[in-house]
Protein backbone atom coordinates (compact mmCIF):
# COMPACT_ATOMS: atom_id res chain seq x y z
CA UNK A 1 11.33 8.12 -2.62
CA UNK A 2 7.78 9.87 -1.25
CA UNK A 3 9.74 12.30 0.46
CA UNK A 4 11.97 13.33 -2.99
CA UNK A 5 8.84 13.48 -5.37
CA UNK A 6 8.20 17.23 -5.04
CA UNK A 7 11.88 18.13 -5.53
CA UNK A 8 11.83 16.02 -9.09
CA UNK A 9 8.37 17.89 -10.14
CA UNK A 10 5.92 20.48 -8.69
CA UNK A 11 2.94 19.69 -11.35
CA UNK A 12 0.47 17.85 -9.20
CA UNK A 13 0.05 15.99 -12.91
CA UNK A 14 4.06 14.60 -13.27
CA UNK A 15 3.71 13.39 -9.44
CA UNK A 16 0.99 11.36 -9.58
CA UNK A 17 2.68 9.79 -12.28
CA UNK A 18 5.84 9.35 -10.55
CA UNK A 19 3.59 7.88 -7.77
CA UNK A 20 2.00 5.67 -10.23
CA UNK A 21 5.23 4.39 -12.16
CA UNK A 22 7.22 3.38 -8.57
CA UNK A 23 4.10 1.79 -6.92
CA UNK A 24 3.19 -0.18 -10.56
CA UNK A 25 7.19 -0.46 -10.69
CA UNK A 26 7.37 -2.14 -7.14
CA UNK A 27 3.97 -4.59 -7.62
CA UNK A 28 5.65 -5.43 -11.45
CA UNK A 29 8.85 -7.12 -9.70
CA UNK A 30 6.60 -8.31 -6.65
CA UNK A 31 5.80 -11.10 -9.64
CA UNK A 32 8.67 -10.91 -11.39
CA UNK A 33 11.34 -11.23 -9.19
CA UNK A 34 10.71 -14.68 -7.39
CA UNK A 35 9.71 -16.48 -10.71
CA UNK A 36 13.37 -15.33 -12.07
CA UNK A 37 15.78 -15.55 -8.46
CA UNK A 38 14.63 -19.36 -8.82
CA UNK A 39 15.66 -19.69 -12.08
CA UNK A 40 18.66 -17.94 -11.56
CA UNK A 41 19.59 -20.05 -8.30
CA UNK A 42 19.10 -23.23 -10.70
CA UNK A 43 22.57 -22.32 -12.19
CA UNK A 44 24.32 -20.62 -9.58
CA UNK A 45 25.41 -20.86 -6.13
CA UNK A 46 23.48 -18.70 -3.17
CA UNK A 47 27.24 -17.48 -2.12
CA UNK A 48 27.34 -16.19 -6.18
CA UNK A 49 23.33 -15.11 -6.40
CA UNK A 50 24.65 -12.91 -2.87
CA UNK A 51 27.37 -11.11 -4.71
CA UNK A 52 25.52 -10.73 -7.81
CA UNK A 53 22.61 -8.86 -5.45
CA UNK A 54 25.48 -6.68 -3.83
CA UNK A 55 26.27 -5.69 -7.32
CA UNK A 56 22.92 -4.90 -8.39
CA UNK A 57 21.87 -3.14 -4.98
CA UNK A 58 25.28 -1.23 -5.93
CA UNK A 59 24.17 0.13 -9.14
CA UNK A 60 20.96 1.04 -7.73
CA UNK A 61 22.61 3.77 -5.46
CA UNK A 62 24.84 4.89 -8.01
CA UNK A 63 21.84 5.86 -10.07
CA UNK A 64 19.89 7.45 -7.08
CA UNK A 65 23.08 9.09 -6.36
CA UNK A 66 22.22 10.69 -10.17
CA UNK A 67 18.99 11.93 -9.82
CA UNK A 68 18.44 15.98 -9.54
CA UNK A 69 16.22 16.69 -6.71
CA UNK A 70 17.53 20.22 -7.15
CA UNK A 71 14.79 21.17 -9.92
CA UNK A 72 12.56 23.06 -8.25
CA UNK A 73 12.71 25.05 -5.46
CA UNK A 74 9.76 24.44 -3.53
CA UNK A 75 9.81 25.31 0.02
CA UNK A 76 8.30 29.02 0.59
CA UNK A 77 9.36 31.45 3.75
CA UNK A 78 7.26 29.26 6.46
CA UNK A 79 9.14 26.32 5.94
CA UNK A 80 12.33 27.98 5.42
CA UNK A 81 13.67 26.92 8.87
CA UNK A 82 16.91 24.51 8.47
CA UNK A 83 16.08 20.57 8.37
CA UNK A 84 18.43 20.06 11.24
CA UNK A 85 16.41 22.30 13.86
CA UNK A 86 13.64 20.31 13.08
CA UNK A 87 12.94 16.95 15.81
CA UNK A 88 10.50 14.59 14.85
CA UNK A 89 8.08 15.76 18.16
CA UNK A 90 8.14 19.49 15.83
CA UNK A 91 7.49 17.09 12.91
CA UNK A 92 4.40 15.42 14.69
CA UNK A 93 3.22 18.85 15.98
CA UNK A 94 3.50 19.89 12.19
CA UNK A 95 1.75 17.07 10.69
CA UNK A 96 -1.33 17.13 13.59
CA UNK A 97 -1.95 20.80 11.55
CA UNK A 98 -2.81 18.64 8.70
CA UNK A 99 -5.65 17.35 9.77
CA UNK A 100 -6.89 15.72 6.92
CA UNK A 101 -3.53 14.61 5.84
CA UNK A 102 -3.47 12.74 9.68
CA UNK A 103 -6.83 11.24 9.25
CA UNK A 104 -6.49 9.73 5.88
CA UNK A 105 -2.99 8.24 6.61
CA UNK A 106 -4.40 6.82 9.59
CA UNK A 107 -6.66 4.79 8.00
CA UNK A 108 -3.91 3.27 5.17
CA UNK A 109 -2.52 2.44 8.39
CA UNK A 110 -5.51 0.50 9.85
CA UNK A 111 -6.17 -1.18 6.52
CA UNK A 112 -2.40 -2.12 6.35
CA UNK A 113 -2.72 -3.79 9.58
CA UNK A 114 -5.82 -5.77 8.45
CA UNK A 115 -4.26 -6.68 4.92
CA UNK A 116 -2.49 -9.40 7.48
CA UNK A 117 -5.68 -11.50 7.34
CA UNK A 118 -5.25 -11.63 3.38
CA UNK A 119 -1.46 -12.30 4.01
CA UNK A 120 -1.89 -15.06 6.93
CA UNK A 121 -5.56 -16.08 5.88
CA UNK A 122 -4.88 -16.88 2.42
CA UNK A 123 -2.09 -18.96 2.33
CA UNK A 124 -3.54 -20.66 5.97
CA UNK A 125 -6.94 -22.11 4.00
CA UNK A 126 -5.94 -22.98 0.75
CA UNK A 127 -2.59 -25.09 2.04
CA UNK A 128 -5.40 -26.51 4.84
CA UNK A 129 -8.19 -27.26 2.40
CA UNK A 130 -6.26 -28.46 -1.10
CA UNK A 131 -3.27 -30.65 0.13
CA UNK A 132 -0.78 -27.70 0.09
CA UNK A 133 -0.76 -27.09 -3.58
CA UNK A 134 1.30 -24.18 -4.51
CA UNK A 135 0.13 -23.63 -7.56
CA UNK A 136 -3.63 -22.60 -6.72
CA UNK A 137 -1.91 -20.24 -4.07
CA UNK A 138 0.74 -18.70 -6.75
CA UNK A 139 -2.49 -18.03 -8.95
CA UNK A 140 -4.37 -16.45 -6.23
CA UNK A 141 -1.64 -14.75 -4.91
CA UNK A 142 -0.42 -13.16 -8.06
CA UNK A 143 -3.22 -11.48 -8.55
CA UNK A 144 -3.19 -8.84 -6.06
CA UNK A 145 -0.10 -7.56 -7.62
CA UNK A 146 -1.37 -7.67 -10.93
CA UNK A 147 -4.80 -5.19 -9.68
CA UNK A 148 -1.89 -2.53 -7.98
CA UNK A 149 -0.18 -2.54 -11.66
CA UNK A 150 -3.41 -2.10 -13.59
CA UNK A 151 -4.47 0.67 -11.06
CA UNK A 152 -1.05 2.14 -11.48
CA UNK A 153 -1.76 2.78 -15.01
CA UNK A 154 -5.59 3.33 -14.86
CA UNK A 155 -5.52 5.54 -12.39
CA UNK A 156 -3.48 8.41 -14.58
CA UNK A 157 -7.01 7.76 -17.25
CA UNK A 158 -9.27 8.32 -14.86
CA UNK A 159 -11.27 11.60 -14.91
CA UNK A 160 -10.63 13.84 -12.16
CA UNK A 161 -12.10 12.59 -9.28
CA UNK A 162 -13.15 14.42 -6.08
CA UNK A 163 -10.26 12.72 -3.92
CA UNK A 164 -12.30 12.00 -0.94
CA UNK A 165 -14.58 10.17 -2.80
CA UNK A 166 -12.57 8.63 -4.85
CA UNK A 167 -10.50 7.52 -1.70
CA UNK A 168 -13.98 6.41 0.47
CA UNK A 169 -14.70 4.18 -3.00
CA UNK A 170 -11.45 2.63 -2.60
CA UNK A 171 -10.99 1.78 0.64
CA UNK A 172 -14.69 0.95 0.88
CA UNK A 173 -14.36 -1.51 -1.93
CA UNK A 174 -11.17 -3.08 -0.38
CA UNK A 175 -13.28 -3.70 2.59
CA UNK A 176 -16.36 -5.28 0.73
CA UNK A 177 -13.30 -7.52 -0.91
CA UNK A 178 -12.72 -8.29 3.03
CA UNK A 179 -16.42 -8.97 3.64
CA UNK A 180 -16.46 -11.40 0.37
CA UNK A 181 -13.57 -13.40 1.24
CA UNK A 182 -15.84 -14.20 4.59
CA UNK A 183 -19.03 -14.99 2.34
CA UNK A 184 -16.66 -17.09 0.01
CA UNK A 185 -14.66 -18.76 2.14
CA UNK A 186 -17.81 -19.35 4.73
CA UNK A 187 -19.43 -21.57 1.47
CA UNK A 188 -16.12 -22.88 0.25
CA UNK A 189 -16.97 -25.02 -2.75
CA UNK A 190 -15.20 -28.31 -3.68
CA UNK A 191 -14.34 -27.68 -6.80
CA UNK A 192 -10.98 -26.29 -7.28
CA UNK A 193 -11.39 -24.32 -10.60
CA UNK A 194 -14.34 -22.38 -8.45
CA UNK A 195 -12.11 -21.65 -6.24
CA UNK A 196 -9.16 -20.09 -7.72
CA UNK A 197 -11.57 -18.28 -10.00
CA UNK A 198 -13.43 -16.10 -6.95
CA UNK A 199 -10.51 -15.64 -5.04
CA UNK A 200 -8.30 -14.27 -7.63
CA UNK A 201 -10.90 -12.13 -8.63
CA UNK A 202 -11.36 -10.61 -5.09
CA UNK A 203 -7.36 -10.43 -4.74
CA UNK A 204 -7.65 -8.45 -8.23
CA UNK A 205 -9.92 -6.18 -6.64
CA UNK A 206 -8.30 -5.64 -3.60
CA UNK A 207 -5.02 -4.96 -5.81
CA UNK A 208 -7.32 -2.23 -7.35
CA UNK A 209 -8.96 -0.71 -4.44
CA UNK A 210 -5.08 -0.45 -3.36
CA UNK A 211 -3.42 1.31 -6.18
CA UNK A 212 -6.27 3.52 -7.16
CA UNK A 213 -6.41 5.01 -3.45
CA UNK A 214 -2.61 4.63 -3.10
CA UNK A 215 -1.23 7.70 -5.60
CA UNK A 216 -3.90 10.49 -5.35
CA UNK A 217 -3.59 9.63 -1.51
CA UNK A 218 0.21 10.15 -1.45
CA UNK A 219 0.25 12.90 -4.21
CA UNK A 220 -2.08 14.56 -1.63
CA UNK A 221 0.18 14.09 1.48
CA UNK A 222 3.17 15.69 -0.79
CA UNK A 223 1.30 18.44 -1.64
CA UNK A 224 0.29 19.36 1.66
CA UNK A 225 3.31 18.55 4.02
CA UNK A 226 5.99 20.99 4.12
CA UNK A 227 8.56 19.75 1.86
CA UNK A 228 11.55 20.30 4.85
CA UNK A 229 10.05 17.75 6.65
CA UNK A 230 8.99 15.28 4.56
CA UNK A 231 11.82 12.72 4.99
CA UNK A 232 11.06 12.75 8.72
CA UNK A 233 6.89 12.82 8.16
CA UNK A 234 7.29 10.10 5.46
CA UNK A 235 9.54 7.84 7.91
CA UNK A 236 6.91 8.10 10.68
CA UNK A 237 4.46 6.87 8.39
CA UNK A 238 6.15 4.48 6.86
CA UNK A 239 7.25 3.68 10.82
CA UNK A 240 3.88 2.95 12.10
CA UNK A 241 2.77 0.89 8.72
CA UNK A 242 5.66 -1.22 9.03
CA UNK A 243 5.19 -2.09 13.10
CA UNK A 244 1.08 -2.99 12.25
CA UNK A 245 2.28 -4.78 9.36
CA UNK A 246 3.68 -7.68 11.73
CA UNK A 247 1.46 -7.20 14.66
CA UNK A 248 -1.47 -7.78 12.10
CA UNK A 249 0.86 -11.32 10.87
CA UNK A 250 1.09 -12.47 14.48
CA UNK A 251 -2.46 -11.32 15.25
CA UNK A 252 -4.25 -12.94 12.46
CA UNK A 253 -1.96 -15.95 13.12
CA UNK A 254 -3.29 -16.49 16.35
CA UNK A 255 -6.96 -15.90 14.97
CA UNK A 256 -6.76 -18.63 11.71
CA UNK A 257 -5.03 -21.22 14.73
CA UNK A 258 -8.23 -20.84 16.77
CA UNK A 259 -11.42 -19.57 14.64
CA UNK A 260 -13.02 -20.25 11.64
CA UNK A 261 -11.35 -18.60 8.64
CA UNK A 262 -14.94 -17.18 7.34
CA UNK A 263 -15.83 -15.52 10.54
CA UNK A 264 -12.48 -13.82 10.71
CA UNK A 265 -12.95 -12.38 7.72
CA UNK A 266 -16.41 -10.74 8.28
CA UNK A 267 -15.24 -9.71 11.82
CA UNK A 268 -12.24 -7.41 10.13
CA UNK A 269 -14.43 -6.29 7.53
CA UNK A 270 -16.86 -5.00 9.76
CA UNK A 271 -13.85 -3.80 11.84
CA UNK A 272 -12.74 -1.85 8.36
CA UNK A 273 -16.14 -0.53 7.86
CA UNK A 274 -16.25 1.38 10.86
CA UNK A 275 -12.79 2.90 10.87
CA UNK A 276 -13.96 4.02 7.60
CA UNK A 277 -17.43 5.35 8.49
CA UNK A 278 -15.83 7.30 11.32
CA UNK A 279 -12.50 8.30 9.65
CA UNK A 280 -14.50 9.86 6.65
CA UNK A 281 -17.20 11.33 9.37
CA UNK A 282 -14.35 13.51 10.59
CA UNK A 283 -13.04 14.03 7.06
CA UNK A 284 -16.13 15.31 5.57
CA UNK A 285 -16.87 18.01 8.57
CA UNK A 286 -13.12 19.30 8.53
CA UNK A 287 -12.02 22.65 6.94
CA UNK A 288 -10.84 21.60 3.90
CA UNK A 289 -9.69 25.51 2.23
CA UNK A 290 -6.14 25.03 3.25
CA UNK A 291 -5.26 22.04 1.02
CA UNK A 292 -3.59 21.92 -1.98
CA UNK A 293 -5.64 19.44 -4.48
């Protein structure tokens, strides 16, 4: 979908929306779609719910196979040079010329990896501390979604923002989220109500920090990789976020088995801070006159 953006619009204003619509889109039925596949599965058999997902999965393609990514023709004479003489090491070489691009993909990268703490952490102390009730997690939990859909559709009403700093804000305030869930969870009150209150704030935030750092970032990254290799620039990312994304399970994992959930926390937000301070170092000292905005 990231990769077929600039071929449905080349107004920096229509992508970020079509940025904004399939990540508020994809957080929407992150909520939605549990609450109604179990009350779907209450009247039908999993062998029926299967075929009824073939058939929707069906349709989907069908309608992708619709869409006109033929609108504009955006690729100029220096990236004229056919898709299929293209290997990802000439994508890589490519993508190291975008420095900036490289840097601040990076560290979505790093803070997808440490999102696993949220993801392992979460569900690990509340089940631990309040008898495994599922409904205090399900209220926690469905609040991060909820902050990626609100960002989704504040972030097209926001004034326009220098994007580095409206990037360091976001990623800066997802890691003071990190650093509060080790304060919190350090002092970790009795009283449930407390509880859910605080954390689903801080999951609300995160959401936020998420979303609002989420579409300028990957409007950016459109704008500024050459659209003939963007399928194969797009996959690598998407590659390397999806092999941290279970390393940082399995890591945190171990970490909640053997330490003290508070201390984990302030350990990965201090880890966060300083990818941060140096990612944005490097950012802030880099040419920044080739870029498209």
């Amino acid at each position: 979908m990231y990769a077929s953006v600039k071929s449905l619009s080349d107004d920096k204003t229509e992508m970020s929306k079509i940025n904004g619509i399939e990540q508020g889109i994809g957080a929407l039925f992150a909520i939605v779609s549990p609450a109604v596949a179990g009350f779907i599965l209450t009247f039908i058999s999993v062998r029926i719910f299967s075929w009824v997902e073939i058939v929707c999965e069906s349709i989907v393609i069908l309608l992708v196979f619709r869409l006109n990514f033929e609108r504009f023709d955006t690729k100029n004479e220096e990236e004229s040079v056919s898709v299929e003489k293209i290997s990802y090491k000439r994508v890589l070489q490519l993508l190291n010329k975008k420095y900036i691009v490289m840097i601040i993909v990076s560290i979505m990268i790093v803070l997808n990896f440490l999102l696993g703490s949220i993801n392992v952490g979460i569900p690990f102390i509340l089940n631990k501390n309040y008898q495994e009730n599922t409904v205090i997690l399900g209220i926690v939990q469905f609040s991060f979604p909820l902050g990626i859909i609100l960002s989704s559709l504040l972030v097209q009403k926001l004034p326009k923002f220098q994007l580095f700093k409206l990037l360091k804000i976001s990623y800066f305030s997802c890691a003071f989220v990190i650093f509060s869930f080790g304060i919190v969870l350090s002092f970790l009150i009795g009283s449930i109500v407390f509880t859910v209150v605080v954390l689903s704030v801080l999951m609300l935030f995160m959401g936020l920090g998420l979303g609002f750092s989420r579409v300028p970032m990957m409007t950016f990254a459109q704008n500024n990789i050459p659209e003939n290799i963007q399928g194969r620039a797009f996959s690598i990312i998407d590659t390397s976020a999806q092999i941290l994304s279970p390393l940082g399970l399995m890591f945190y994992g171990v970490l909640f088995d053997n330490f003290s959930g508070g201390w984990i926390y302030l350990f990965s937000s201090f880890l966060m801070f300083g990818v941060l301070i140096v990612g944005f170092w490097f950012v802030d000292r880099a040419d920044k006159e080739n870029y498209i905005y």
